[in-house]
PDB file of N, CA and C in Angstrom:
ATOM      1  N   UNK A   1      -8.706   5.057   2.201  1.00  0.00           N
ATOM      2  CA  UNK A   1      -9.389   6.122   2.892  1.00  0.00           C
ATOM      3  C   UNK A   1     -10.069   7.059   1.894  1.00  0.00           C
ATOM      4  N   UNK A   2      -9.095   7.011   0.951  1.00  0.00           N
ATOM      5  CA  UNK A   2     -10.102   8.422  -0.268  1.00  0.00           C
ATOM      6  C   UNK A   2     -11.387   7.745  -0.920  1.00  0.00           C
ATOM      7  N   UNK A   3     -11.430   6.234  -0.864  1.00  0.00           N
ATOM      8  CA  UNK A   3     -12.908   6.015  -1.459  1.00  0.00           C
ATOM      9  C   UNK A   3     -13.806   5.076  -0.628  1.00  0.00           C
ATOM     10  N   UNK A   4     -13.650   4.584   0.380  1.00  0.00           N
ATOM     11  CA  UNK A   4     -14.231   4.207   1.372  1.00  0.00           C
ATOM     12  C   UNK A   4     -14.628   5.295   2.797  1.00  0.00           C
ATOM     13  N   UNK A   5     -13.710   6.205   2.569  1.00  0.00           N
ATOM     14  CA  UNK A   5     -13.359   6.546   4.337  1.00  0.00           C
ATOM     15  C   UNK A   5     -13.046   5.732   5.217  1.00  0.00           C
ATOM     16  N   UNK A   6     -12.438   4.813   5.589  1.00  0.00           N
ATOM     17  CA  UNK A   6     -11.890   3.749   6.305  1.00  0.00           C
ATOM     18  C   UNK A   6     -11.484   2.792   6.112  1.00  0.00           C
ATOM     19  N   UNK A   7     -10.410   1.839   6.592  1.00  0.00           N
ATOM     20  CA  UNK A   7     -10.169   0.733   7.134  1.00  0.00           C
ATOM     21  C   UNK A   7      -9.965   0.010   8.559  1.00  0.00           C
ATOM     22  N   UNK A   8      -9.485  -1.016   7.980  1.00  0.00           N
ATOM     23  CA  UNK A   8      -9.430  -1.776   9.586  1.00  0.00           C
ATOM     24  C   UNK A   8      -8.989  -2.953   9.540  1.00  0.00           C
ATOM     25  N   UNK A   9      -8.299  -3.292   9.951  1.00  0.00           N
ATOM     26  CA  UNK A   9      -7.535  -4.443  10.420  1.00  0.00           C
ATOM     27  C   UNK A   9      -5.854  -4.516   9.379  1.00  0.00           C
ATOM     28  N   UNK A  10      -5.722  -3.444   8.935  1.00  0.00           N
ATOM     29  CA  UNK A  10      -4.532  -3.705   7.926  1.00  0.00           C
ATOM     30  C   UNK A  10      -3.482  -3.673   9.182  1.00  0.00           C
ATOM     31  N   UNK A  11      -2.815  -4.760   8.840  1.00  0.00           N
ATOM     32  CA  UNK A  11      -1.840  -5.163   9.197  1.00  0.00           C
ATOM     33  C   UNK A  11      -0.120  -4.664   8.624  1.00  0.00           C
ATOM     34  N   UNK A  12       1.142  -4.223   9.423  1.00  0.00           N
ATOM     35  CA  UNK A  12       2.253  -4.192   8.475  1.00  0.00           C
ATOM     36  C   UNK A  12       3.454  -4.303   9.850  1.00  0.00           C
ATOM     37  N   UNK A  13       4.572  -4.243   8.824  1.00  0.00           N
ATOM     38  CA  UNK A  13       5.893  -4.371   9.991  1.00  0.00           C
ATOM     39  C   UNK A  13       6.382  -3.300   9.873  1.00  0.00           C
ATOM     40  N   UNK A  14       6.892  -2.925  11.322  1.00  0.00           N
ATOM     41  CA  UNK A  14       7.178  -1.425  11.331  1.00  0.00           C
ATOM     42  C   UNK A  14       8.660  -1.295  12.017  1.00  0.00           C
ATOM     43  N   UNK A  15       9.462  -0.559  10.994  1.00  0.00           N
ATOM     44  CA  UNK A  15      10.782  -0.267  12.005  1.00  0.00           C
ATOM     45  C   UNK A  15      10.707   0.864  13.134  1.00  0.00           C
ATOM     46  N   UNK A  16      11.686   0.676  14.153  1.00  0.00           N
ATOM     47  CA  UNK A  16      11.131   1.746  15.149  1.00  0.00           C
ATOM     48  C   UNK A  16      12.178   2.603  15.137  1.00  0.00           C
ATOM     49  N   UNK A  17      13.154   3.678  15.603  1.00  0.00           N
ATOM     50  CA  UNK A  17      13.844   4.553  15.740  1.00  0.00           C
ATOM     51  C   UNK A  17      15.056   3.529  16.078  1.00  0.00           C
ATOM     52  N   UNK A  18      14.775   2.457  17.443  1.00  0.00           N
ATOM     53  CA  UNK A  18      16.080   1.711  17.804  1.00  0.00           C
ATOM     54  C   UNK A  18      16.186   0.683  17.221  1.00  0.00           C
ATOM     55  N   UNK A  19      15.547   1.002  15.832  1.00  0.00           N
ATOM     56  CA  UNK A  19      15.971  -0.486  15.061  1.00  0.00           C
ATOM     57  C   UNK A  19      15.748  -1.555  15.310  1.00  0.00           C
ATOM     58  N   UNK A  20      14.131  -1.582  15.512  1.00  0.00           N
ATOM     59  CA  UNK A  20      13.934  -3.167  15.859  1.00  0.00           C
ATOM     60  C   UNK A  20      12.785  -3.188  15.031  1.00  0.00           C
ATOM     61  N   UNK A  21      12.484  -4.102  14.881  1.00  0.00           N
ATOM     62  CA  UNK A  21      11.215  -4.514  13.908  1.00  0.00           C
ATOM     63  C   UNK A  21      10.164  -4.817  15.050  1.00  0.00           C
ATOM     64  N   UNK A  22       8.692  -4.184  14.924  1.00  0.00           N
ATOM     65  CA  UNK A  22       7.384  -5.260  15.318  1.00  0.00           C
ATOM     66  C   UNK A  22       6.429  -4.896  14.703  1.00  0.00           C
ATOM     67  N   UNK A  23       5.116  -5.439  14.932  1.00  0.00           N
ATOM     68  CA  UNK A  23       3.629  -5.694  13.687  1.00  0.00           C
ATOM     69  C   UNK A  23       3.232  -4.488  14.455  1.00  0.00           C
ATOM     70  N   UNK A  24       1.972  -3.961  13.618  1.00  0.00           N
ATOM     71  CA  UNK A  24       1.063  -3.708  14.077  1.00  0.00           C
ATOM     72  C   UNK A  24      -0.285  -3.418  13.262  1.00  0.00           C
ATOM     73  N   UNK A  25      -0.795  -3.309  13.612  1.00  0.00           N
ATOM     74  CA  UNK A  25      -2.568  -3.418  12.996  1.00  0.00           C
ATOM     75  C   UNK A  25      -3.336  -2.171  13.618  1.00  0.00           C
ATOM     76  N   UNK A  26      -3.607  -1.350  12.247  1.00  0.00           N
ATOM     77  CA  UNK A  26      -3.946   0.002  12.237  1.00  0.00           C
ATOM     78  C   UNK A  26      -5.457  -0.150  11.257  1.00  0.00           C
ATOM     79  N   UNK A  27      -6.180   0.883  12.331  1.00  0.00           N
ATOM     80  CA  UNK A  27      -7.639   1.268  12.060  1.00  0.00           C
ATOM     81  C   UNK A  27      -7.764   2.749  11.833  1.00  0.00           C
ATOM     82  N   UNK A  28      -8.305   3.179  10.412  1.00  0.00           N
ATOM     83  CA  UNK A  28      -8.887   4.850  10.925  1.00  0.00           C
ATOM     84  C   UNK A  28     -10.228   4.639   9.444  1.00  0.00           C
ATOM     85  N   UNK A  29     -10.881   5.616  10.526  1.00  0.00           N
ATOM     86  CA  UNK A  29     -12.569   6.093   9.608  1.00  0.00           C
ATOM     87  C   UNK A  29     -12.315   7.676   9.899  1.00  0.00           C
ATOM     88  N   UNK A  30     -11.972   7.857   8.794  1.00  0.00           N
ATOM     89  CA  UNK A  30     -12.612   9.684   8.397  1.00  0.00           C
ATOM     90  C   UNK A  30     -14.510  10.212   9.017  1.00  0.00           C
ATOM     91  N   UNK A  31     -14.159  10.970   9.840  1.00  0.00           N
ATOM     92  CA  UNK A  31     -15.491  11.720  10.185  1.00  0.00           C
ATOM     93  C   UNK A  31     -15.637  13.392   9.645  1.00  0.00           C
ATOM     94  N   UNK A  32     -16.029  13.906   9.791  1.00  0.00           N
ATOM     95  CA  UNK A  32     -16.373  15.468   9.150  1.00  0.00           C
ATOM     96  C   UNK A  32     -16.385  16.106  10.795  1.00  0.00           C
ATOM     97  N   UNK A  33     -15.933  17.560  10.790  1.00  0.00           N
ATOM     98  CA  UNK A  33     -16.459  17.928  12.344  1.00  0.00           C
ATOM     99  C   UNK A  33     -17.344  18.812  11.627  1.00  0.00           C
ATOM    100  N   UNK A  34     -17.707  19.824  13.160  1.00  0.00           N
ATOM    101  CA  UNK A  34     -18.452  20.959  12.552  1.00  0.00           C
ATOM    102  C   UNK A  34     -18.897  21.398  11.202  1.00  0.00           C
ATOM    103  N   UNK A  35     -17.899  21.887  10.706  1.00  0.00           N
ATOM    104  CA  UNK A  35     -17.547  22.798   9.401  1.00  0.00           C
ATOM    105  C   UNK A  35     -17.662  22.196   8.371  1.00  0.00           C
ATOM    106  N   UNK A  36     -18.125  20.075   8.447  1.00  0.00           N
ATOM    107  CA  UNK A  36     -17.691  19.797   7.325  1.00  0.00           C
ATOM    108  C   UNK A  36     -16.192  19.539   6.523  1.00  0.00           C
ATOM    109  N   UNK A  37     -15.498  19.563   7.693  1.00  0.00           N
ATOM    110  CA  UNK A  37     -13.898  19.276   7.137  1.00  0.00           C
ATOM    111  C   UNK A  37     -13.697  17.845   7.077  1.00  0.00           C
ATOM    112  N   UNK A  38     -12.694  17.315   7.036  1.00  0.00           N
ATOM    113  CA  UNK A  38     -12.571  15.404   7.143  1.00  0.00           C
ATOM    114  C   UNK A  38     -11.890  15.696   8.405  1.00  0.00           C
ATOM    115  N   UNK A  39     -12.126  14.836   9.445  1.00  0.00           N
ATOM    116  CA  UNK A  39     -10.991  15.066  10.254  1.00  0.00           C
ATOM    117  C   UNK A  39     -10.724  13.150  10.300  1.00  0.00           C
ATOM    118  N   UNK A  40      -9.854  12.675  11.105  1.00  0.00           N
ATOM    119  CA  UNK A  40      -9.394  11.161  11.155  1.00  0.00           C
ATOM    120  C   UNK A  40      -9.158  10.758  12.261  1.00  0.00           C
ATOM    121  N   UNK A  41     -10.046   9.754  12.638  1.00  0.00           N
ATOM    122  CA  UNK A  41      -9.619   9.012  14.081  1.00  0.00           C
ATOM    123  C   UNK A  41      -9.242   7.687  13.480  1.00  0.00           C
ATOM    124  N   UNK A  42      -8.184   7.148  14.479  1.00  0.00           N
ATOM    125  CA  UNK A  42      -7.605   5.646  13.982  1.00  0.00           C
ATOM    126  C   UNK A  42      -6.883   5.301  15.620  1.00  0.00           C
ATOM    127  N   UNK A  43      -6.314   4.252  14.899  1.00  0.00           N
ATOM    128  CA  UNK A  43      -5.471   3.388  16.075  1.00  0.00           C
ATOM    129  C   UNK A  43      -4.507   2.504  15.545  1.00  0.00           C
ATOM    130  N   UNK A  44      -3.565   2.746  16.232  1.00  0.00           N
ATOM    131  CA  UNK A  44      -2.123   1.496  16.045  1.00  0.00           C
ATOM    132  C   UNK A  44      -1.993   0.525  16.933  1.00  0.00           C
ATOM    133  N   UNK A  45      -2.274  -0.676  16.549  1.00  0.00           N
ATOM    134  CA  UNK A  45      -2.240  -1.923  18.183  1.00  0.00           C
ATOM    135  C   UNK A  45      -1.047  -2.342  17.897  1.00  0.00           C
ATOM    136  N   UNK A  46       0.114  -2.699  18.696  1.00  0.00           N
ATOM    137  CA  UNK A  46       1.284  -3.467  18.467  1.00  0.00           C
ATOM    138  C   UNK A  46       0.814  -5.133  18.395  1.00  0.00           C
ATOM    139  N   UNK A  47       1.185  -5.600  17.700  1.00  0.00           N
ATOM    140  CA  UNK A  47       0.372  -7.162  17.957  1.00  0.00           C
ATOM    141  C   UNK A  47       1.742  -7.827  17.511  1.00  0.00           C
ATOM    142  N   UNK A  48       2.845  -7.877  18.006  1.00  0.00           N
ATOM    143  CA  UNK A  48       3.980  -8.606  17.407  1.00  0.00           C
ATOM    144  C   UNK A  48       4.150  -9.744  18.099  1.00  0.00           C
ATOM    145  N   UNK A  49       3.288  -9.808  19.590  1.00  0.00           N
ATOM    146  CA  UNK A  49       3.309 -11.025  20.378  1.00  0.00           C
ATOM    147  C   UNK A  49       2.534 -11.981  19.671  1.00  0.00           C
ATOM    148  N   UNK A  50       1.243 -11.980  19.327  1.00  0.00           N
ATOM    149  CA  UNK A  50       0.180 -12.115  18.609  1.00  0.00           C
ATOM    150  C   UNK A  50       0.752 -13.179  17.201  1.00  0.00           C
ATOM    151  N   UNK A  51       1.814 -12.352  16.492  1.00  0.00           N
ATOM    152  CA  UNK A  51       2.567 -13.135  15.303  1.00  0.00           C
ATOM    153  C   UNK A  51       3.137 -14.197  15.844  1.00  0.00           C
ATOM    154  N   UNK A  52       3.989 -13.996  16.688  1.00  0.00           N
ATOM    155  CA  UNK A  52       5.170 -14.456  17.300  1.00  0.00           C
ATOM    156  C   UNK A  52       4.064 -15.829  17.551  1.00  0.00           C
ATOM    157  N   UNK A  53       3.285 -15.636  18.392  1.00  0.00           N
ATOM    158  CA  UNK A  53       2.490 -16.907  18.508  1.00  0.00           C
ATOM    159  C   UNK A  53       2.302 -17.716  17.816  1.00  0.00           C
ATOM    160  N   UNK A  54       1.544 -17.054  16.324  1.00  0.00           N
ATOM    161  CA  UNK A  54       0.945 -17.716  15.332  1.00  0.00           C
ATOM    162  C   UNK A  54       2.441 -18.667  14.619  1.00  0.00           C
ATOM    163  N   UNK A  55       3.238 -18.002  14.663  1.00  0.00           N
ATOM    164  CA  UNK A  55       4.345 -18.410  13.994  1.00  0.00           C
ATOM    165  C   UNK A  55       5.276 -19.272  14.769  1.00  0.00           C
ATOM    166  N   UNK A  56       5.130 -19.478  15.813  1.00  0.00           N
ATOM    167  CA  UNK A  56       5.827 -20.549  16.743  1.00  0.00           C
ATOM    168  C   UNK A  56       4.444 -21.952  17.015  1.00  0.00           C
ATOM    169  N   UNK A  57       3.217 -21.331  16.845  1.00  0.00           N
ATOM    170  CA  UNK A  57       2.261 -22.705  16.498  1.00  0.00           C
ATOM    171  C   UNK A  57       2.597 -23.150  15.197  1.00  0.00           C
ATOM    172  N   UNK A  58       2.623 -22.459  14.251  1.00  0.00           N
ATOM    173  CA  UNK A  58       2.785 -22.847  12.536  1.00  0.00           C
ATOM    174  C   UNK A  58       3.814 -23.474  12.718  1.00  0.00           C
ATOM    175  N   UNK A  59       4.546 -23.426  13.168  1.00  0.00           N
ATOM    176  CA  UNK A  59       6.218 -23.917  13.104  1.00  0.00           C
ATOM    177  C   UNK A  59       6.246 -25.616  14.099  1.00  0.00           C
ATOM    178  N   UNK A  60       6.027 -25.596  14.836  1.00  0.00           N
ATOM    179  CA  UNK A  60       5.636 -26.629  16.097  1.00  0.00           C
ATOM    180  C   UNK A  60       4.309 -27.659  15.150  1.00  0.00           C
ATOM    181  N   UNK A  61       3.604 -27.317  14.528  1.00  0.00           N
ATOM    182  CA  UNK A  61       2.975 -28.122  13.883  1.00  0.00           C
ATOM    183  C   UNK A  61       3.778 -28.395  12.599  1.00  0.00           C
ATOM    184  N   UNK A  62       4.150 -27.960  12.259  1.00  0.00           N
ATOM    185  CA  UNK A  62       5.111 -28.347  10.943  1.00  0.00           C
ATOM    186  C   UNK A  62       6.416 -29.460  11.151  1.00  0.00           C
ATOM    187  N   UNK A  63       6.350 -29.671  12.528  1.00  0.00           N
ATOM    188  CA  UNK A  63       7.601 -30.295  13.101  1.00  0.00           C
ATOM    189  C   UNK A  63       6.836 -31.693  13.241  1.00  0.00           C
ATOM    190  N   UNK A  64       6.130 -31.328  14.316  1.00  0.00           N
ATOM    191  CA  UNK A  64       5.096 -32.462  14.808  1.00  0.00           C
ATOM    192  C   UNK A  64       4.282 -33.099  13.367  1.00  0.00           C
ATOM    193  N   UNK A  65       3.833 -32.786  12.132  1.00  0.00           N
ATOM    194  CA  UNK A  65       3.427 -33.232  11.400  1.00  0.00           C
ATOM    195  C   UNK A  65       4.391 -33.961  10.552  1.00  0.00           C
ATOM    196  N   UNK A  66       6.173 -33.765  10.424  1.00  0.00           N
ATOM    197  CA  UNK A  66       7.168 -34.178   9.504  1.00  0.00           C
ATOM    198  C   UNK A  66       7.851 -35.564  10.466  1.00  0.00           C
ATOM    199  N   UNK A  67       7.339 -35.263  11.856  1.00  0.00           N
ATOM    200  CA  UNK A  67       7.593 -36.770  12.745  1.00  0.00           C
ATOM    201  C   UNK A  67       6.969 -37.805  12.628  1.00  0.00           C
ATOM    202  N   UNK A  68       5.590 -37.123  12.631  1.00  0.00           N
ATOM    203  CA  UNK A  68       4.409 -38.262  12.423  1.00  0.00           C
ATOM    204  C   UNK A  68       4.813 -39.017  10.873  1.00  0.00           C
ATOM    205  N   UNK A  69       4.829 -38.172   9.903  1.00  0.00           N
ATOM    206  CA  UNK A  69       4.900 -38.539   8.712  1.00  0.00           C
ATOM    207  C   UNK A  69       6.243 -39.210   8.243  1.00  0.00           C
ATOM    208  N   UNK A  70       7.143 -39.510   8.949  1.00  0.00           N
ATOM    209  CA  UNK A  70       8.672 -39.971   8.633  1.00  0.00           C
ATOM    210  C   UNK A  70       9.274 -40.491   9.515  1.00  0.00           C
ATOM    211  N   UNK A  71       8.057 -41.083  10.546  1.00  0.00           N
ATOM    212  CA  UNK A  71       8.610 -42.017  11.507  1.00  0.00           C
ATOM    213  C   UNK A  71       8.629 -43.259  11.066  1.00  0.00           C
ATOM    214  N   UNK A  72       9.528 -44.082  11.479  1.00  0.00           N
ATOM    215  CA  UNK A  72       9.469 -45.578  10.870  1.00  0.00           C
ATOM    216  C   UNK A  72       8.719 -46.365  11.802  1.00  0.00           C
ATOM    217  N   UNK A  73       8.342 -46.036  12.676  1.00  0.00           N
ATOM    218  CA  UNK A  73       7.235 -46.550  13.211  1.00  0.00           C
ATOM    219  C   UNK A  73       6.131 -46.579  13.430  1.00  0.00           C
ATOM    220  N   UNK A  74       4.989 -47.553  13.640  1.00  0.00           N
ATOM    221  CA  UNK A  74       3.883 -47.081  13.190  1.00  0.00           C
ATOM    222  C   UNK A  74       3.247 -46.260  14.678  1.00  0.00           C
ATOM    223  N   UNK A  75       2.371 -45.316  13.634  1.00  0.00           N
ATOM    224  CA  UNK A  75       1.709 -44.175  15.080  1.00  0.00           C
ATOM    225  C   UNK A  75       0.319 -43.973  14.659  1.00  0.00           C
ATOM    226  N   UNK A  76      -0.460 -43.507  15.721  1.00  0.00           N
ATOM    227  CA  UNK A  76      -1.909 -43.731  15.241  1.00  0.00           C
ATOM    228  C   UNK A  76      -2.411 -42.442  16.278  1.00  0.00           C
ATOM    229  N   UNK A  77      -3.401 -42.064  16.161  1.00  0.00           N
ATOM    230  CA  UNK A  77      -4.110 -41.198  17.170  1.00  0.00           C
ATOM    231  C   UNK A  77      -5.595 -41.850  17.446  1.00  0.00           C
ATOM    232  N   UNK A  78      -5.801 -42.047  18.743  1.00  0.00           N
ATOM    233  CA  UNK A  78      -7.284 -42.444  18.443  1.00  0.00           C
ATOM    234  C   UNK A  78      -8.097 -41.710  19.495  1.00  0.00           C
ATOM    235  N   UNK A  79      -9.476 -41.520  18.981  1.00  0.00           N
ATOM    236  CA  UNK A  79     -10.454 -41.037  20.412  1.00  0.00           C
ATOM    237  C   UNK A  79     -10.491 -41.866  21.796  1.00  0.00           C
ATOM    238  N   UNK A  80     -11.132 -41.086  22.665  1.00  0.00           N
ATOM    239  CA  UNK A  80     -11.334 -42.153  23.801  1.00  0.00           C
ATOM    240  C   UNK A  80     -12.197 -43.548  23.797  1.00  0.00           C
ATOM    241  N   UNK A  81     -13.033 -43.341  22.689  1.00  0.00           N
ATOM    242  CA  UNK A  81     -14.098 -44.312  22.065  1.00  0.00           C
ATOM    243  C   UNK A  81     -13.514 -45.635  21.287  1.00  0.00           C
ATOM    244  N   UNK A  82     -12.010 -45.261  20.784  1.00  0.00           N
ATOM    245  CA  UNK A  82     -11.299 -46.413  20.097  1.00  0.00           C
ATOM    246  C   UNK A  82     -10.984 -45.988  18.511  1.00  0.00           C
ATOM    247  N   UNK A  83     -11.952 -44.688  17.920  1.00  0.00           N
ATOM    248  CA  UNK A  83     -11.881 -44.504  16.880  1.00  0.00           C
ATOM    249  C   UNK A  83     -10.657 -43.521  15.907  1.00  0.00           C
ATOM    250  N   UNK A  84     -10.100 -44.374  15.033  1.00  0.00           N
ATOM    251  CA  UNK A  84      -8.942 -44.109  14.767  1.00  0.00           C
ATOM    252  C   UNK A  84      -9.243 -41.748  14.148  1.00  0.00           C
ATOM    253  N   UNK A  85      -8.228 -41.699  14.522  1.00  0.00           N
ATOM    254  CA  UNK A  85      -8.165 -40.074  14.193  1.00  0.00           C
ATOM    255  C   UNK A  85      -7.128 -39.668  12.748  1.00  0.00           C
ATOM    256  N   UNK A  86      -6.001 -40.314  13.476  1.00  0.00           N
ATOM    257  CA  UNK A  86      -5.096 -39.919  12.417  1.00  0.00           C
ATOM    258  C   UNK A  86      -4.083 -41.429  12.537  1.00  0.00           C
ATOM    259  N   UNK A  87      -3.760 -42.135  11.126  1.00  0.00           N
ATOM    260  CA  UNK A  87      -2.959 -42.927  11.195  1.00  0.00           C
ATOM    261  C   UNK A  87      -1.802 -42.765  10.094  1.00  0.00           C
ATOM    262  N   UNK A  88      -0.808 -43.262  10.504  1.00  0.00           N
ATOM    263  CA  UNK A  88       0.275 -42.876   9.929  1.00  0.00           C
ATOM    264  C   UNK A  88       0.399 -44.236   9.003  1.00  0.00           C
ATOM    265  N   UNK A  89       1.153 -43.840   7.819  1.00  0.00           N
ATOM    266  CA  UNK A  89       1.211 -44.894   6.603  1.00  0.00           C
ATOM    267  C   UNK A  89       1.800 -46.070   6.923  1.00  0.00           C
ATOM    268  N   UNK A  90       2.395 -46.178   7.688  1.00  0.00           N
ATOM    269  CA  UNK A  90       3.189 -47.818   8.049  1.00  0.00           C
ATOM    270  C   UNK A  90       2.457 -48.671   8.851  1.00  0.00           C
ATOM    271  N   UNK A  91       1.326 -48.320   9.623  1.00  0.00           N
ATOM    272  CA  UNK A  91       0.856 -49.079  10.888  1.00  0.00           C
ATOM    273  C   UNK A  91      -0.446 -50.589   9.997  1.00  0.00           C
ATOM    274  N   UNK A  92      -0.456 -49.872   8.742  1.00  0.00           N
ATOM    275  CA  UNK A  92      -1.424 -50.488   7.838  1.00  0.00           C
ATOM    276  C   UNK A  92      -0.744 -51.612   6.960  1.00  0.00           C
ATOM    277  N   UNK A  93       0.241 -51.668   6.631  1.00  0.00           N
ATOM    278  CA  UNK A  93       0.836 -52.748   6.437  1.00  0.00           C
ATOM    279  C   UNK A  93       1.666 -53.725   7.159  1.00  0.00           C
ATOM    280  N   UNK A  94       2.059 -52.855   8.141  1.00  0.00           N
ATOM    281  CA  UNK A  94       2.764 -54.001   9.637  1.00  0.00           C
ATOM    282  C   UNK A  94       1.372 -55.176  10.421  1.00  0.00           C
ATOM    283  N   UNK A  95       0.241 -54.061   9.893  1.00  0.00           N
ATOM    284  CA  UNK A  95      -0.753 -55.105  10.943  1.00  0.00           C
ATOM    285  C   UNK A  95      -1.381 -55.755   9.344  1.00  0.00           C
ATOM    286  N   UNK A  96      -1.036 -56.238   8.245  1.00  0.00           N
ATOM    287  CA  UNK A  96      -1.713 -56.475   6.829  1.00  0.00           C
ATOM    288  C   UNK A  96      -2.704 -56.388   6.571  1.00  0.00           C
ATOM    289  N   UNK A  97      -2.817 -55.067   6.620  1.00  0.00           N
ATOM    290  CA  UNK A  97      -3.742 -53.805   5.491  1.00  0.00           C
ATOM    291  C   UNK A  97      -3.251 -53.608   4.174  1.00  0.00           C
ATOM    292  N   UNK A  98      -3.838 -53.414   3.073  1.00  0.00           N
ATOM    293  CA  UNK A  98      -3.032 -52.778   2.068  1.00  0.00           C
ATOM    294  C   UNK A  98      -2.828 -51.053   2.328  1.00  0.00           C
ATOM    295  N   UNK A  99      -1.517 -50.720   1.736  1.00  0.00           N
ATOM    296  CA  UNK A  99      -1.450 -49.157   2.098  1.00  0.00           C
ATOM    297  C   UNK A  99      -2.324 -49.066   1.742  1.00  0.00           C
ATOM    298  N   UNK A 100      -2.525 -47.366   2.428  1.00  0.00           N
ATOM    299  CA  UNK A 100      -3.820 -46.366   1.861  1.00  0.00           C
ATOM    300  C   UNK A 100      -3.138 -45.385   0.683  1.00  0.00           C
ATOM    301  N   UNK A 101      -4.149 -45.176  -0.117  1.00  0.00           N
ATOM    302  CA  UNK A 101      -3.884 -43.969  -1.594  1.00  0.00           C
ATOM    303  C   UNK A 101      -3.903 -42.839  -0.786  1.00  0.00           C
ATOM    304  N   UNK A 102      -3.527 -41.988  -1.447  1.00  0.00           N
ATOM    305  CA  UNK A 102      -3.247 -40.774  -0.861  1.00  0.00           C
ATOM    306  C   UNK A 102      -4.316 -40.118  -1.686  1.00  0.00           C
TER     307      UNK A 102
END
């Protein structure tokens, strides 16, 4: 704020009085009133649902990606067109492919 006059989008975790933790994401821009003083408008959004999301997708893909990758069977993803998306390392030598390099 002292050499910009503002931010926005800073993000932090905040304890509350009953001891619970949640996010939030705080905005303020310094304006001048009348007189030339600084005065400060801002805002606090709670966004802890928002995390909670991001972090239960991050997590759910991290699961779903350690299945795909450590299944002993072979798995493949393909478009509706037939074209392969994602194939998993075993399906290439069960049908005799040479593995793929990583």
């Amino acid at each position: 704020m002292a050499t910009d006059g503002a931010f926005s989008g800073r993000q932090s975790q905040v304890l509350s009085r009953t001891v619970s933790c949640f996010w939030v994401e705080e905005s303020a821009q310094r304006v001048l009133d009348r007189d030339g003083a600084p005065v400060y408008f801002g805002y606090v959004r709670d966004i802890t649902p928002e995390k909670s999301s991001k972090w239960a997708l991050a997590e759910a893909e991290e699961k779903y990606r350690s299945i795909f990758e450590h299944a002993v069977e072979g798995l493949f993803q393909l478009t509706p067109v037939g074209r392969f998306v994602t194939v998993q390392r075993f399906p290439g030598p069960m049908l005799g492919f040479p593995p793929r390099r990583r």
